[in-house]
Protein backbone atom coordinates (compact mmCIF):
# COMPACT_ATOMS: atom_id res chain seq x y z
CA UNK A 1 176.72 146.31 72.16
CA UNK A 2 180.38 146.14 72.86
CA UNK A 3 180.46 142.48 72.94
CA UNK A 4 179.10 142.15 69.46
CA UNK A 5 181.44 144.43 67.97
CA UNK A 6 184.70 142.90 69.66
CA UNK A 7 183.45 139.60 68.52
CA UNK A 8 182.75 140.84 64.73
CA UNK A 9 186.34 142.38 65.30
CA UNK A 10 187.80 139.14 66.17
CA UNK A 11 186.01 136.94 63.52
CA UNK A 12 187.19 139.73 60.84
CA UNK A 13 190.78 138.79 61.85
CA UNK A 14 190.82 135.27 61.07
CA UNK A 15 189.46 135.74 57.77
CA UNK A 16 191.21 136.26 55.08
CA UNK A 17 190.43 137.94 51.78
CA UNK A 18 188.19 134.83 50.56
CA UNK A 19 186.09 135.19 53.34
CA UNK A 20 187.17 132.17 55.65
CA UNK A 21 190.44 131.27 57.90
CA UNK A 22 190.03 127.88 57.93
CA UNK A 23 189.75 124.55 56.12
CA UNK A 24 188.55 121.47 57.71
CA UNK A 25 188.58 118.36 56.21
CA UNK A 26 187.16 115.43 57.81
CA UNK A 27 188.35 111.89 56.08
CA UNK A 28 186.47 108.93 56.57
CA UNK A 29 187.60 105.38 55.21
CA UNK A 30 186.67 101.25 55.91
CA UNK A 31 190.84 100.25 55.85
CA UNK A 32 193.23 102.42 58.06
CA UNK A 33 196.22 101.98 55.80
CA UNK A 34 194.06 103.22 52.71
CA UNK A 35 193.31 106.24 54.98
CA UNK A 36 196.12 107.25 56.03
CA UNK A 37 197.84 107.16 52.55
CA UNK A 38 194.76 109.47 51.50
CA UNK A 39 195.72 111.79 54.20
CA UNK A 40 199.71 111.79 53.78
CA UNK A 41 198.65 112.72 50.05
CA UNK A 42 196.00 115.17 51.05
CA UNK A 43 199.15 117.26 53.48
CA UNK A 44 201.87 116.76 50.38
CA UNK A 45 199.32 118.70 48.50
CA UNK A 46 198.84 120.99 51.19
CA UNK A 47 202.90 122.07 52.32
CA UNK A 48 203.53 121.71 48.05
CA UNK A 49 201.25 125.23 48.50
CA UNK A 50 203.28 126.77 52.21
CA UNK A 51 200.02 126.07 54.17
CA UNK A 52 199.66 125.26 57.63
CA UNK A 53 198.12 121.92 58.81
CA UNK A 54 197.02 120.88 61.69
CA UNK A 55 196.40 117.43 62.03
CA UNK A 56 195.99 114.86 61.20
CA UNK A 57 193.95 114.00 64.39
CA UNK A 58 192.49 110.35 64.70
CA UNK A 59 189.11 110.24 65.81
CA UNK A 60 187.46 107.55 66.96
CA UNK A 61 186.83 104.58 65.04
CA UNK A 62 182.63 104.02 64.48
CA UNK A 63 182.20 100.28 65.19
CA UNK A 64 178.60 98.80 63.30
CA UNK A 65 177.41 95.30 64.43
CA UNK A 66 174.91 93.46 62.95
CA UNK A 67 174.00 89.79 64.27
CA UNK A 68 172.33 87.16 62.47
CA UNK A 69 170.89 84.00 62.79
CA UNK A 70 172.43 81.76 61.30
CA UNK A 71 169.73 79.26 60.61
CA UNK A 72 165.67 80.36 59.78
CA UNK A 73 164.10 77.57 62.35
CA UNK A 74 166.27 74.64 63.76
CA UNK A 75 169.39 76.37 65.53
CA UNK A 76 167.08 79.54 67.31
CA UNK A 77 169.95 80.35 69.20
CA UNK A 78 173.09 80.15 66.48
CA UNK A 79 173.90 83.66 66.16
CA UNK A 80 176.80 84.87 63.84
CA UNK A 81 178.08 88.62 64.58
CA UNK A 82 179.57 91.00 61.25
CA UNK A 83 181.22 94.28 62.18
CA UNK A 84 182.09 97.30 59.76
CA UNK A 85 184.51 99.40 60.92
CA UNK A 86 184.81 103.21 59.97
CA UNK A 87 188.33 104.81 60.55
CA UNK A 88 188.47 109.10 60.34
CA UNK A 89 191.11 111.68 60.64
CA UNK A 90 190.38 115.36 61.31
CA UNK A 91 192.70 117.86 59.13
CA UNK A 92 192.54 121.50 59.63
CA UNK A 93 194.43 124.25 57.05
CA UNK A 94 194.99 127.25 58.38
CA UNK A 95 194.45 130.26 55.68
CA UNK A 96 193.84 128.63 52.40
CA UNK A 97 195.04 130.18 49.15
CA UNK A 98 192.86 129.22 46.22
CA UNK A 99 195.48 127.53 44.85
CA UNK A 100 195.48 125.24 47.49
CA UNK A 101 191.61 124.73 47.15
CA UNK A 102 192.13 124.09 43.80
CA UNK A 103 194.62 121.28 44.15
CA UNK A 104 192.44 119.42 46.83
CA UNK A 105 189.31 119.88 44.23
CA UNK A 106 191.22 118.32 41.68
CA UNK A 107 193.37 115.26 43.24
CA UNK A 108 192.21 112.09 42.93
CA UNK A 109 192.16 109.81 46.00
CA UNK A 110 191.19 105.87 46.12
CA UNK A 111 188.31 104.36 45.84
CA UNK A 112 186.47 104.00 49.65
CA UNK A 113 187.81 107.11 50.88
CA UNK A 114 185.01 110.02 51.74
CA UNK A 115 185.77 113.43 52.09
CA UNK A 116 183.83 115.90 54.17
CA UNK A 117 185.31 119.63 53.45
CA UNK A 118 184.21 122.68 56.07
CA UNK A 119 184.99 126.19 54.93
CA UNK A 120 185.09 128.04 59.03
């Protein structure tokens, strides 16, 4: 019984009035520069507000290959490879106002960028 209330103690602290401590945003793109602009725009929105970031954290890079033949019948063994690369960075905001929710909602970001948000 004491464990569950020291832990419902502890969880209590790092919320704040909204109900969660933390914001995670998980940004996923195909082009590395794109995706890093996205992000450097996504923490200028973030310290325009006084909020604390942690991040951004590059995680690895998801590598699809697909191989195909390159001819239906003659060449059996001609084999052409095509890779798609997926670049993501981890961003964590500590505290978020609702301003600061707000702003994110609204900006605008380029097309090919994906945005996974995480209220913790």
């Amino acid at each position: 019984m004491a464990t569950k209330e020291s832990t419902k103690k502890k969880e209590a602290a790092h919320k704040t009035e909204d109900g969660f401590g933390k914001l995670r945003i998980r940004v996923r793109a195909y082009e590395s520069k794109i995706l890093d602009a996205s992000v450097k725009q996504i923490m200028d929105t973030a310290i325009r507000y006084d909020a604390k970031i942690l991040g951004p954290i590059p995680l690895p890079t998801e590598i699809k290959k697909y191989t195909v033949n390159r001819s239906a019948f003659v060449y059996k063994n001609a084999r052409e490879q095509f890779e798609m690369r997926v670049h993501k960075r981890l961003l964590d905001i500590v505290n978020p106002s609702p301003k600061i929710i707000e702003a994110l909602t609204n900006m605008s970001l380029p097309s090919g960028v994906t945005i996974d948000v995480k209220m913790m």
